[in-house]
C-alpha atoms as a PDB file:
ATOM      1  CA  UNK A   1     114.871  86.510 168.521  1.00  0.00           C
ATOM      2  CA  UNK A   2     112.006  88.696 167.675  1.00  0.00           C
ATOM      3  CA  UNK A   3     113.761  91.204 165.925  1.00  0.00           C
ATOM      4  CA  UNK A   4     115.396  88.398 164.351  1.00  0.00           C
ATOM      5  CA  UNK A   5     112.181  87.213 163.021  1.00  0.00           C
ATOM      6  CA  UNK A   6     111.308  90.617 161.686  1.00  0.00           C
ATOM      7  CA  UNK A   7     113.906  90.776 159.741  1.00  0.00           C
ATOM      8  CA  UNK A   8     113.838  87.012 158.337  1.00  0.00           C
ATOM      9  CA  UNK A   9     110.594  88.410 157.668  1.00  0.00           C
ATOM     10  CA  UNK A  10     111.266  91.423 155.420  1.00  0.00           C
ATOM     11  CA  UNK A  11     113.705  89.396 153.799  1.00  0.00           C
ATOM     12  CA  UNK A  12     111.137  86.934 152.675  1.00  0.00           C
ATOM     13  CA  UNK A  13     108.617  89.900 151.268  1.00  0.00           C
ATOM     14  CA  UNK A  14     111.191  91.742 149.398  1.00  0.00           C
ATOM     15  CA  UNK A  15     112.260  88.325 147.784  1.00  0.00           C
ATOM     16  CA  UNK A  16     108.645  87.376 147.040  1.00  0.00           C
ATOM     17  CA  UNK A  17     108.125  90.900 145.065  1.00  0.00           C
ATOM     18  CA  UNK A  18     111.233  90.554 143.252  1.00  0.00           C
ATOM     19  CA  UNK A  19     110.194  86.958 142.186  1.00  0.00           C
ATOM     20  CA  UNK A  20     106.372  88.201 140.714  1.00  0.00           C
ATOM     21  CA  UNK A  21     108.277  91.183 139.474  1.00  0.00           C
ATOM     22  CA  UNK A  22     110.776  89.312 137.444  1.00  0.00           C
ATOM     23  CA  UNK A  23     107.934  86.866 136.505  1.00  0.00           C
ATOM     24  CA  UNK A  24     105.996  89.573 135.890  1.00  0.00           C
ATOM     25  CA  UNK A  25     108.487  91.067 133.196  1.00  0.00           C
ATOM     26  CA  UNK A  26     109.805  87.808 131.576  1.00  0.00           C
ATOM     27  CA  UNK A  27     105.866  87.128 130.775  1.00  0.00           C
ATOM     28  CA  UNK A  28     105.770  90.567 129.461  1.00  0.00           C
ATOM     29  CA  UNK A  29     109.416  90.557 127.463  1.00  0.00           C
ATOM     30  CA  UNK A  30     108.113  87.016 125.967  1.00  0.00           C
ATOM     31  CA  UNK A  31     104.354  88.139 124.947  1.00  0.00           C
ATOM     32  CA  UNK A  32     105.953  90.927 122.885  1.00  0.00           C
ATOM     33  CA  UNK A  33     108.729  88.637 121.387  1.00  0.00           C
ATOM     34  CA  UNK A  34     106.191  86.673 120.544  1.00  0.00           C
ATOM     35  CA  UNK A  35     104.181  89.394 118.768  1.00  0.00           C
ATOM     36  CA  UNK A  36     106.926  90.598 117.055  1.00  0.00           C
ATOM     37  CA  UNK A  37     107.565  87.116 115.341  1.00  0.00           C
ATOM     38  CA  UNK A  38     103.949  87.199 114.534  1.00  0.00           C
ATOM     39  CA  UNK A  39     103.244  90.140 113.386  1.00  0.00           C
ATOM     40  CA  UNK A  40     100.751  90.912 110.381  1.00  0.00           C
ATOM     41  CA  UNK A  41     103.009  93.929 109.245  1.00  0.00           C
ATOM     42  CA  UNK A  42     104.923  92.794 105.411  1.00  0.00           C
ATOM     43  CA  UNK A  43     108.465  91.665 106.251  1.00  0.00           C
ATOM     44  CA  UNK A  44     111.191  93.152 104.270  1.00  0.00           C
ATOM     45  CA  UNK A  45     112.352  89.337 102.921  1.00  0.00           C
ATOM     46  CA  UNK A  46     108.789  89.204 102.016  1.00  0.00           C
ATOM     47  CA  UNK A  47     109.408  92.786 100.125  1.00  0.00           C
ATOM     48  CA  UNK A  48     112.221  91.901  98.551  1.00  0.00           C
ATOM     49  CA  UNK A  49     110.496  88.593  96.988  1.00  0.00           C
ATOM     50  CA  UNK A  50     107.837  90.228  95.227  1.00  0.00           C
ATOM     51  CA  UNK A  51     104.847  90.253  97.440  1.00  0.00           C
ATOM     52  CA  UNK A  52     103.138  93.106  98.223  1.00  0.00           C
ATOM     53  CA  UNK A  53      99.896  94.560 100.086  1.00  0.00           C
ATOM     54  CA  UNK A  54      97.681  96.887  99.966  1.00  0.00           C
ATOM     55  CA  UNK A  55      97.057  99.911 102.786  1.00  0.00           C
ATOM     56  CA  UNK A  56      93.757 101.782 102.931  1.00  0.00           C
ATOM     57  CA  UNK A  57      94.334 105.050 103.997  1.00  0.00           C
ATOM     58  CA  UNK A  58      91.402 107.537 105.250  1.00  0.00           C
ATOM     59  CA  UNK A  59      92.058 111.071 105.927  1.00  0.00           C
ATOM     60  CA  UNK A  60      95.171 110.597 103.434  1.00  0.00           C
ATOM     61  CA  UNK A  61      95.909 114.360 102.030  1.00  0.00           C
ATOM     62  CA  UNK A  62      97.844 115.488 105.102  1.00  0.00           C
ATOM     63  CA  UNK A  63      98.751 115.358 108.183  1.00  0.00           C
ATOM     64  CA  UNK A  64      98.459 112.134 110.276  1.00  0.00           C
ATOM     65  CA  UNK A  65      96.893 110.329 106.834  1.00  0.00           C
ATOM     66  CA  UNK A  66      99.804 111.112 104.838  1.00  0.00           C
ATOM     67  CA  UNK A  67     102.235 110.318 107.376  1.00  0.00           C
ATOM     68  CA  UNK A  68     100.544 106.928 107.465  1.00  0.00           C
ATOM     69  CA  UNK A  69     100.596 106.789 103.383  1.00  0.00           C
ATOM     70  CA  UNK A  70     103.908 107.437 102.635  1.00  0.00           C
ATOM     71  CA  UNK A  71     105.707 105.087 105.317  1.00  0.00           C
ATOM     72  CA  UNK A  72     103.423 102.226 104.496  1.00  0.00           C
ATOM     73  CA  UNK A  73     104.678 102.762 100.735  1.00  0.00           C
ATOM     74  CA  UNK A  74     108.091 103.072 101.704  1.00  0.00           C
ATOM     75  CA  UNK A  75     107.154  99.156 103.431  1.00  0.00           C
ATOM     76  CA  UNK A  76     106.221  98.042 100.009  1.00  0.00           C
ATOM     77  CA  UNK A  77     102.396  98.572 100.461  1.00  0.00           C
ATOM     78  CA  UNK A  78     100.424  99.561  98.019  1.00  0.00           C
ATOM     79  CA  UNK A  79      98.084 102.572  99.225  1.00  0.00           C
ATOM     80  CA  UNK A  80      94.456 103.582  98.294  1.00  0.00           C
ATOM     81  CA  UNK A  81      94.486 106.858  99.224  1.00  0.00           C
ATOM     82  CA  UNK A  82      90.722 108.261 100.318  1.00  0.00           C
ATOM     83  CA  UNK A  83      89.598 111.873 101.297  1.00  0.00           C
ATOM     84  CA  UNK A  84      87.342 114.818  99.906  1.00  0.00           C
ATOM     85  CA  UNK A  85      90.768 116.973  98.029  1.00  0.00           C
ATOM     86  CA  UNK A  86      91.797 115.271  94.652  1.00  0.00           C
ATOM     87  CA  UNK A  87      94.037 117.615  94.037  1.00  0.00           C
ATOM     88  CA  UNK A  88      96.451 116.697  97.542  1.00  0.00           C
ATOM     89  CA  UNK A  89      95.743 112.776  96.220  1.00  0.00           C
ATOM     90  CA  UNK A  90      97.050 113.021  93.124  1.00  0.00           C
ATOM     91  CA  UNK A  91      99.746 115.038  93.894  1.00  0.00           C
ATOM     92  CA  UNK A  92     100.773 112.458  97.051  1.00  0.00           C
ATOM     93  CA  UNK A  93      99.886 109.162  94.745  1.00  0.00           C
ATOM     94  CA  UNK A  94     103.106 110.611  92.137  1.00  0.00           C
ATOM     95  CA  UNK A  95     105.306 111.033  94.989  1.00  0.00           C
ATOM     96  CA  UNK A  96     104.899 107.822  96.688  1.00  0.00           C
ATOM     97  CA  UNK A  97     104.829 106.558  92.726  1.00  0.00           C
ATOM     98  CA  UNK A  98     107.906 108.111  92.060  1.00  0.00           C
ATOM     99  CA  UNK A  99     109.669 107.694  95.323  1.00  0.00           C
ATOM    100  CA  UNK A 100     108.620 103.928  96.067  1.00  0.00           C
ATOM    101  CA  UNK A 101     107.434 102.564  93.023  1.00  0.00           C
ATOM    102  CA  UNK A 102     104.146 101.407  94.170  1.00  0.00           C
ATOM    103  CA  UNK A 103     100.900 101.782  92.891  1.00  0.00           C
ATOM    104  CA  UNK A 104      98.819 104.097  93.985  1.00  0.00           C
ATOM    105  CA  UNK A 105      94.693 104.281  94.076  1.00  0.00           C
ATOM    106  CA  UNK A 106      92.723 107.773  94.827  1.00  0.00           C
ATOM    107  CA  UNK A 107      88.986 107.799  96.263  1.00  0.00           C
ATOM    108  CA  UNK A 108      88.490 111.285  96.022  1.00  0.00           C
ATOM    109  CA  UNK A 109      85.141 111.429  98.590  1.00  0.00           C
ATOM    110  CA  UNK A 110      83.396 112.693 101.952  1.00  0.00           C
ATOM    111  CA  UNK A 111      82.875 109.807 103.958  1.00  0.00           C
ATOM    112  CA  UNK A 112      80.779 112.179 106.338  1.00  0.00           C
ATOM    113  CA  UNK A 113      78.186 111.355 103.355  1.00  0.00           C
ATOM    114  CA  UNK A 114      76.518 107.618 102.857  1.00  0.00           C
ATOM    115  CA  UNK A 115      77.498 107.912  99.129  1.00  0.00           C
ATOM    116  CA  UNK A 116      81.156 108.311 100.035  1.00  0.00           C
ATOM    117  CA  UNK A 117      81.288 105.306 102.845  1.00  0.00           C
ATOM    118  CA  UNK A 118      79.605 103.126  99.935  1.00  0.00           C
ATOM    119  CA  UNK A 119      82.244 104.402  97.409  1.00  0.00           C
ATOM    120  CA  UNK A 120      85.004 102.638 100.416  1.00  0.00           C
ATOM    121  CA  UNK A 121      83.264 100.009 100.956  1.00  0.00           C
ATOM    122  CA  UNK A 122      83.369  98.816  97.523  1.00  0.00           C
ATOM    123  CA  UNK A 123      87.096 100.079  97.113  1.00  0.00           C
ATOM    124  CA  UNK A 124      87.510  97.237  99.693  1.00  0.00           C
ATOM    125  CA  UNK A 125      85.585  94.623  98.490  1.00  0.00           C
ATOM    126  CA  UNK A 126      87.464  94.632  95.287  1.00  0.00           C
ATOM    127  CA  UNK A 127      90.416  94.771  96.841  1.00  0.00           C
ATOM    128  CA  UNK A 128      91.444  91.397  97.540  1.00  0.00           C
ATOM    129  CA  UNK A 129      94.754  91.978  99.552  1.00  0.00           C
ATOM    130  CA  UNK A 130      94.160  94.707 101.876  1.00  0.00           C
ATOM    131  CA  UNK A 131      96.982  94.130 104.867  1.00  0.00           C
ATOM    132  CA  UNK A 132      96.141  97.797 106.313  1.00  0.00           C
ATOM    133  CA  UNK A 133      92.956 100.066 107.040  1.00  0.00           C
ATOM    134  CA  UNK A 134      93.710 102.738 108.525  1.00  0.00           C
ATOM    135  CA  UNK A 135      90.923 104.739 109.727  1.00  0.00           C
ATOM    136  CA  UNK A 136      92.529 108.207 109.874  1.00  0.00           C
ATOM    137  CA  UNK A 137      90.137 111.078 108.753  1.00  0.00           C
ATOM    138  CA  UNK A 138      88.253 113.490 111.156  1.00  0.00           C
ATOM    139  CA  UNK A 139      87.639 116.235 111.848  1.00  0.00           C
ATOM    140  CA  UNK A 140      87.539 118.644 115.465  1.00  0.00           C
ATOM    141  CA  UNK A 141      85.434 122.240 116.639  1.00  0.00           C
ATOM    142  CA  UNK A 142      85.259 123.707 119.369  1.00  0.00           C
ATOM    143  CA  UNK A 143      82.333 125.868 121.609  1.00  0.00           C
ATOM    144  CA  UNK A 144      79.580 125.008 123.502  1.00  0.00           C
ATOM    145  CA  UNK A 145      77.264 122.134 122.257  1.00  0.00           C
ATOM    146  CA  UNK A 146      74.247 123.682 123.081  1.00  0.00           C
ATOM    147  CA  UNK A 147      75.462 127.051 120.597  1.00  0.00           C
ATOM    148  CA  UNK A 148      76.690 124.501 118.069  1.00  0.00           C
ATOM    149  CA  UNK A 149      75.788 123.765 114.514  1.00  0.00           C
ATOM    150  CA  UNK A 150      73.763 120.457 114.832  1.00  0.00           C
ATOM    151  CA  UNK A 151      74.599 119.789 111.443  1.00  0.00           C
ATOM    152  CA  UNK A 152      78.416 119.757 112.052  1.00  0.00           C
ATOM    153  CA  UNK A 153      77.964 117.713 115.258  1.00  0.00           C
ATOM    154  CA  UNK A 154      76.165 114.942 113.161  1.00  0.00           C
ATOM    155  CA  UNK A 155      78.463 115.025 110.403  1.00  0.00           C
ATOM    156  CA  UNK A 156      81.310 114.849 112.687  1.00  0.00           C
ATOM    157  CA  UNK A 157      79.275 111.373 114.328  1.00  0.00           C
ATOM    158  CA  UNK A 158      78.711 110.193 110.980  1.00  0.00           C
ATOM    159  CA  UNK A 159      82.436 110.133 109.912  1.00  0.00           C
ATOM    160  CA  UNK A 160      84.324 109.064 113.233  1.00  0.00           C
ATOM    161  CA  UNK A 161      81.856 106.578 114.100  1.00  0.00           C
ATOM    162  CA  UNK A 162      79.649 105.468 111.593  1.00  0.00           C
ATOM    163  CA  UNK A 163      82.287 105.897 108.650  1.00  0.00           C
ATOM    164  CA  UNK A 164      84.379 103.793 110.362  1.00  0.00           C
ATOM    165  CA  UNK A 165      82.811 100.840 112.043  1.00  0.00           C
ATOM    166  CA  UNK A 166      80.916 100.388 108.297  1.00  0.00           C
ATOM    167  CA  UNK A 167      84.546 100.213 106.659  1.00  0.00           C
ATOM    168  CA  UNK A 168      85.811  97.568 109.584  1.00  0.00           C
ATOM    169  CA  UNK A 169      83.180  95.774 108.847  1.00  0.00           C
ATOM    170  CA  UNK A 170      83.881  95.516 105.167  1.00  0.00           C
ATOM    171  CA  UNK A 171      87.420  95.258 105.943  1.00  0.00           C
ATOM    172  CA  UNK A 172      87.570  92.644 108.275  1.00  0.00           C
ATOM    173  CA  UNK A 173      86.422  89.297 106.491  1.00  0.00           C
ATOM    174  CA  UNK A 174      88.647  88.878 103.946  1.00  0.00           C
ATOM    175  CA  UNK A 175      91.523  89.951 106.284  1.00  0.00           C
ATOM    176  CA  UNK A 176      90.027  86.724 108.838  1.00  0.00           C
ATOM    177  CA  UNK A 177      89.880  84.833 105.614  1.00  0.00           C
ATOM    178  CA  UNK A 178      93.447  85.519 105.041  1.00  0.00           C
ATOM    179  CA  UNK A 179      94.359  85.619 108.715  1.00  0.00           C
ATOM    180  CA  UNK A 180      96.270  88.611 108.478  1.00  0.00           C
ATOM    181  CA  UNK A 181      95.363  92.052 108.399  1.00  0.00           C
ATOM    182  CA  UNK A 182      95.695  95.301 110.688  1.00  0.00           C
ATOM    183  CA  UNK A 183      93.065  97.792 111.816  1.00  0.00           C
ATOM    184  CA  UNK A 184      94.325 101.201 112.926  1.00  0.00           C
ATOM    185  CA  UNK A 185      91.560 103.844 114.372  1.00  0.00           C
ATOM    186  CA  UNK A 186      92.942 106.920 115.225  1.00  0.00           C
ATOM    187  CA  UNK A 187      91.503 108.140 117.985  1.00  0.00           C
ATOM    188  CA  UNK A 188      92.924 110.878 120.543  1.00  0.00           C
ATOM    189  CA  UNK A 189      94.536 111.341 123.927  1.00  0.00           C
ATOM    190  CA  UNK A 190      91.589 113.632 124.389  1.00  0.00           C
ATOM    191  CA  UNK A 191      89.450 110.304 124.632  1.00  0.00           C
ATOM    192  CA  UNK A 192      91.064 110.030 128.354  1.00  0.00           C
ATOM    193  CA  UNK A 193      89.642 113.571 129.416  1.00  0.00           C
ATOM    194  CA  UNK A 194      86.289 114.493 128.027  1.00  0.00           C
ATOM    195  CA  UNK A 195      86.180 118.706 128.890  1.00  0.00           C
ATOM    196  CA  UNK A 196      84.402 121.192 127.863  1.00  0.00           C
ATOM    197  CA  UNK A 197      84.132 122.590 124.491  1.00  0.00           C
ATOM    198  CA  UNK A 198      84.677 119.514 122.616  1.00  0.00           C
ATOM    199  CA  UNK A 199      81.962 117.783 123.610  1.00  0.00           C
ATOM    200  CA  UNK A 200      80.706 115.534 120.739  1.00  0.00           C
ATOM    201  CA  UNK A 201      84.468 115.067 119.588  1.00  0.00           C
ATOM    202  CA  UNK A 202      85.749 113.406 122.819  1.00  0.00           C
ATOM    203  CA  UNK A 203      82.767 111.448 122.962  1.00  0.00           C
ATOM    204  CA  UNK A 204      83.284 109.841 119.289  1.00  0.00           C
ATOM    205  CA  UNK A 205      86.727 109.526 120.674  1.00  0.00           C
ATOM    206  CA  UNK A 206      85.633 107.518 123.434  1.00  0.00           C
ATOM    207  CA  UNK A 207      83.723 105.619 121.303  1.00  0.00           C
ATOM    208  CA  UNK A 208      87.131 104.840 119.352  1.00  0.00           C
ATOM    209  CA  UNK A 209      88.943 103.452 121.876  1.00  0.00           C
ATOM    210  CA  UNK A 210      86.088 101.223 123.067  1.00  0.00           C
ATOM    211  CA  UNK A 211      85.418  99.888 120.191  1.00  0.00           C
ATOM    212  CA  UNK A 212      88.759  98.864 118.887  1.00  0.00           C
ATOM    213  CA  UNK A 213      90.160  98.148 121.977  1.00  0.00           C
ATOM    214  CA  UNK A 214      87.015  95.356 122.397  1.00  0.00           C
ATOM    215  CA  UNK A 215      87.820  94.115 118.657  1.00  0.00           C
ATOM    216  CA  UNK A 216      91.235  93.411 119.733  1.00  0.00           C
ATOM    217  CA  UNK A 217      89.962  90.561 122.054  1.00  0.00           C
ATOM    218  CA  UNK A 218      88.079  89.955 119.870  1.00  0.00           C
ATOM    219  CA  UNK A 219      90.370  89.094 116.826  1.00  0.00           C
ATOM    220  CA  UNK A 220      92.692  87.439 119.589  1.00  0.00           C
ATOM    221  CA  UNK A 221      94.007  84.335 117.687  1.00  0.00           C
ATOM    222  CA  UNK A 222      93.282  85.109 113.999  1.00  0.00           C
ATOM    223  CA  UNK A 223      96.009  86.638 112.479  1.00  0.00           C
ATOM    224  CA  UNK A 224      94.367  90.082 112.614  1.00  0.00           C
ATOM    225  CA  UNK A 225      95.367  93.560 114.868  1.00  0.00           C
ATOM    226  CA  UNK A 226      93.171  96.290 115.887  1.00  0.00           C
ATOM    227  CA  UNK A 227      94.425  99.263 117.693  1.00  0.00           C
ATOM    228  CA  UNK A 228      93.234 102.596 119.064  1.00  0.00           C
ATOM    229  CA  UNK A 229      96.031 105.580 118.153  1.00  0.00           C
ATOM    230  CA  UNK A 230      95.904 108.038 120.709  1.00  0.00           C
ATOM    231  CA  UNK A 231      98.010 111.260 119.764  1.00  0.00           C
ATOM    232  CA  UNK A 232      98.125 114.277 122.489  1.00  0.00           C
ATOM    233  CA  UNK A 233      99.268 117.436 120.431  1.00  0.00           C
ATOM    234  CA  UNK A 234     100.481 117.098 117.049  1.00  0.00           C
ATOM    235  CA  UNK A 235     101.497 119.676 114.262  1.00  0.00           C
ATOM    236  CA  UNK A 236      98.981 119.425 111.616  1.00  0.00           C
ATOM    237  CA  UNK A 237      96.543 121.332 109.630  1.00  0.00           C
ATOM    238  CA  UNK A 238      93.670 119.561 112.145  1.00  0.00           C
ATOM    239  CA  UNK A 239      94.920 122.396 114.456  1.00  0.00           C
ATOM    240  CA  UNK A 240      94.030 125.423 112.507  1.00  0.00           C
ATOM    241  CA  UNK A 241      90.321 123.452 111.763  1.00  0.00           C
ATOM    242  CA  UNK A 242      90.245 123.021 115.236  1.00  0.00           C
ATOM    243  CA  UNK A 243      91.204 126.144 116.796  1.00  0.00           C
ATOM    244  CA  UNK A 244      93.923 123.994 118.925  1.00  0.00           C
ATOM    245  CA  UNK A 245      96.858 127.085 117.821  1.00  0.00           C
ATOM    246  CA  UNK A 246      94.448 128.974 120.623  1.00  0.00           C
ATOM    247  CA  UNK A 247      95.703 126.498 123.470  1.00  0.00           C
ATOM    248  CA  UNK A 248      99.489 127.635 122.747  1.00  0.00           C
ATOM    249  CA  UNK A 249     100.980 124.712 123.215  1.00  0.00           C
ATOM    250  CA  UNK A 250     104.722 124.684 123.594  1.00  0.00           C
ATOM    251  CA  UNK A 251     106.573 123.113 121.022  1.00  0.00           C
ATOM    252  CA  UNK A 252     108.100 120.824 123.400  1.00  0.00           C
ATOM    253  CA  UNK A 253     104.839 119.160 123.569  1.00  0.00           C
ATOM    254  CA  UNK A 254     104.062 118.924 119.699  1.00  0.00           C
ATOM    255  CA  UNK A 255     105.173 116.047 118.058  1.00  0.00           C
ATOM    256  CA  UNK A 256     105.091 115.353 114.599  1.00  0.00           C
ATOM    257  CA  UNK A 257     103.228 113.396 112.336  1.00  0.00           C
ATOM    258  CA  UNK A 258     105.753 111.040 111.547  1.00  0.00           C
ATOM    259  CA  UNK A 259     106.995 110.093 114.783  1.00  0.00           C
ATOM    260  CA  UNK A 260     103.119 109.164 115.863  1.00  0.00           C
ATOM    261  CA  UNK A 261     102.651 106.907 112.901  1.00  0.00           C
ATOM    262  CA  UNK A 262     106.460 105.553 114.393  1.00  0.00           C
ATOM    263  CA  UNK A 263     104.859 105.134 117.668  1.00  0.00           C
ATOM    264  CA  UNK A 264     101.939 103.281 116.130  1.00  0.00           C
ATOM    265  CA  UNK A 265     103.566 100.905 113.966  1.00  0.00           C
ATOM    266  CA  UNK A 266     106.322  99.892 116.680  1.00  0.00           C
ATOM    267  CA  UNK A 267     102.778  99.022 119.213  1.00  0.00           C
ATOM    268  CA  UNK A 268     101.347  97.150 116.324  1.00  0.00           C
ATOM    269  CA  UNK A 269     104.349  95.133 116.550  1.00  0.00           C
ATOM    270  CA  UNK A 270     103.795  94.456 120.089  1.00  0.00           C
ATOM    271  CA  UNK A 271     100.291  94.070 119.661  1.00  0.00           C
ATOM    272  CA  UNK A 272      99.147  96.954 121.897  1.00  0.00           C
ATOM    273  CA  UNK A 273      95.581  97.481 121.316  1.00  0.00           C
ATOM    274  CA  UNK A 274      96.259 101.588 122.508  1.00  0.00           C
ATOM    275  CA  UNK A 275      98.877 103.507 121.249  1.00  0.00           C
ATOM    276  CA  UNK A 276      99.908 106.735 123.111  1.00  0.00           C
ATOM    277  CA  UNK A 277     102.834 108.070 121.386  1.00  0.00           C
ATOM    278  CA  UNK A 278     105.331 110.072 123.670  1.00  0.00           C
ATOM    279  CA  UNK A 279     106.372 109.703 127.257  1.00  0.00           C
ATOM    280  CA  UNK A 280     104.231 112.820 128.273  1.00  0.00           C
ATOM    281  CA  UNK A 281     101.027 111.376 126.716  1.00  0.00           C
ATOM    282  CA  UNK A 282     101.661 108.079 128.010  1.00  0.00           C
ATOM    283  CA  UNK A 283     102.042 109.097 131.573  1.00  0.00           C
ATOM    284  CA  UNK A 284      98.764 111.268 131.182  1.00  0.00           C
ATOM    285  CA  UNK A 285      96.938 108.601 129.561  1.00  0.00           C
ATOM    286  CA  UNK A 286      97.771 106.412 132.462  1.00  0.00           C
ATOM    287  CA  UNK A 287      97.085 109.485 135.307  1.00  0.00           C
ATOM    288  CA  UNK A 288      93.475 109.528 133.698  1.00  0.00           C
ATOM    289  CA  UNK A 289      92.977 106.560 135.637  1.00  0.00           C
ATOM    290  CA  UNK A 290      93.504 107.619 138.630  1.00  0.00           C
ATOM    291  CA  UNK A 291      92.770 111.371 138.553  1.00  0.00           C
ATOM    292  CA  UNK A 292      89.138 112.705 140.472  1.00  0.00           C
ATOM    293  CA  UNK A 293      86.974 113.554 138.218  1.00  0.00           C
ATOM    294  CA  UNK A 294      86.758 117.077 139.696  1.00  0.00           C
ATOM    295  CA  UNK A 295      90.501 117.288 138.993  1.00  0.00           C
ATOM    296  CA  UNK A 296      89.520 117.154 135.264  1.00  0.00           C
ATOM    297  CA  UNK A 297      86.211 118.762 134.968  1.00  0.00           C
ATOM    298  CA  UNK A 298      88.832 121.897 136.575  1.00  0.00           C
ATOM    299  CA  UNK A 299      91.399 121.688 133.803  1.00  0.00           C
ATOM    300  CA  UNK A 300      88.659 121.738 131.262  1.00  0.00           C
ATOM    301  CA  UNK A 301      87.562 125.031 132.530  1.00  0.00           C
ATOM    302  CA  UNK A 302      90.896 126.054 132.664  1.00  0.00           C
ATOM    303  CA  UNK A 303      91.383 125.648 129.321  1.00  0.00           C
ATOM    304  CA  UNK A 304      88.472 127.333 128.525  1.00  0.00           C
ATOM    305  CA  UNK A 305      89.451 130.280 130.264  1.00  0.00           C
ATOM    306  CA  UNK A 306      92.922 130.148 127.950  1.00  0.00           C
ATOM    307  CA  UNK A 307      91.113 129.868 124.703  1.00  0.00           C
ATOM    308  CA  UNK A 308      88.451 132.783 126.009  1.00  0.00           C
ATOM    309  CA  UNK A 309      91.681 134.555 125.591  1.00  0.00           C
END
């Protein structure tokens, strides 16, 4: 009869956990349904009669930017493209001209400078249909903070913090006034595992993710997205600025610009407020969470070893 019991038991717990699981999953399957059907991204029925956006790109010449720039265009936005080389601008504003037949704006400025954040900030207040900011450029070194360039360390403050949280700000509201609108910070998977030798960057990193993933509550309800972008290891020209090409990386675990902006875009859909692109990244991005601390204070002087190499 006991035994009995035990069983009837067992029985009843694996039935209970298979009810909050299913629960658990239907809640899930119909919050992302949900955020699909609601989704601030332009529709292509909305394409195809004649409206249009525009998509505020920072960081636009290469890379992760110009990933961003060019499938936005190919969406039917219409991008302002912003960084410090004219020469990549122009030359990306024809082809996205050409290709997509949208129109293209170029802020050719350093938004590590207050002159070149004002020069934004007024890009977007006469811009009275921005759908898209995408808060892209940046910069990475690498070495001991204490042997650093103080200058560098600022500047590097000044455009992945202060650069950005000044354009959300002007960005965000005529987007609430519209109720619709999308703010994409690109952060990095490095914002998981502050180690050494990139001390100031993981910590404006950190400061990424916080912030954007606390304006997603906060725009809960309004029509307006926010989300962090977290990329582990992609193959860019960041790398060579960097000094990431020291780490050898395998290929294997380099993706490319295009698939991250992919990645993004399908999140934003689903209004994730973090985007981890990749299966690796996302499992290590969730094992943050549970690793010691020691555990990762070791791999950061592991890798320090490597790139003493």
């Amino acid at each position: 009869m006991t035994k009995g019991r035990h069983l009837e038991q067992r029985r009843g717990v694996w039935l209970g956990m298979g009810l909050v699981t299913g629960l658990l999953a239907g809640l899930t399957w119909l919050h992302r349904e949900r955020a699909r059907r609601s989704s601030p991204l332009l529709r292509r029925a909305e394409v195809q009669s004649g409206k249009s956006l525009t998509a505020l790109v920072t960081g636009a010449s290469s890379g992760i930017g110009q990933a961003y720039a060019t499938k936005l265009a190919a969406m039917g936005y219409n991008p302002i493209l912003v960084a410090r080389r004219k020469d990549r601008l122009d030359s990306l504003a024809s082809d996205l001209t050409d290709i997509y037949g949208v129109r293209v704006s170029v802020v050719p400025v350093d938004l590590a400078t207050d002159a070149g954040i004002a020069a934004v900030e007024q890009a977007i207040a006469s811009t009275d249909d921005l759908g898209i900011l995408v808060n892209n450029a940046g910069f990475g070194m690498y070495g001991p903070f204490a042997r650093g360039d103080i200058n560098r360390h600022l500047d590097m403050i000044r455009l992945h913090v202060l650069a950005v949280v000044r354009l959300t700000r002007a960005a965000l509201p005529g987007m609430l006034a519209r109720r619709r609108g999308i703010v994409i910070n690109v952060s990095s998977l490095i914002a998981f595992y502050p180690i050494y030798g990139s001390t100031t960057y993981t910590a404006t990193k950190c400061y990424l993710r916080s912030f954007t993933e606390a304006l997603h509550q906060e725009l809960a309800g309004t029509g307006v997205r926010a989300q962090s972008l977290c990329p582990g290891f992609v193959r860019t020209e960041f790398q060579e600025c960097a000094d990431i090409q020291s780490l050898a990386i395998p290929d294997g675990l380099c993706m490319s610009a295009q698939d991250v902006v992919a990645g993004s875009l399908r999140d934003l859909a689903a209004d994730r407020p973090i985007s981890v692109p990749g299966p690796v990244y996302r499992f290590l991005a969730t094992l943050s969470a549970v690793l010691p601390r020691p555990v990762i204070y070791l791999a950061g002087r592991v890798i320090a070893r490597q790139r003493g190499k």
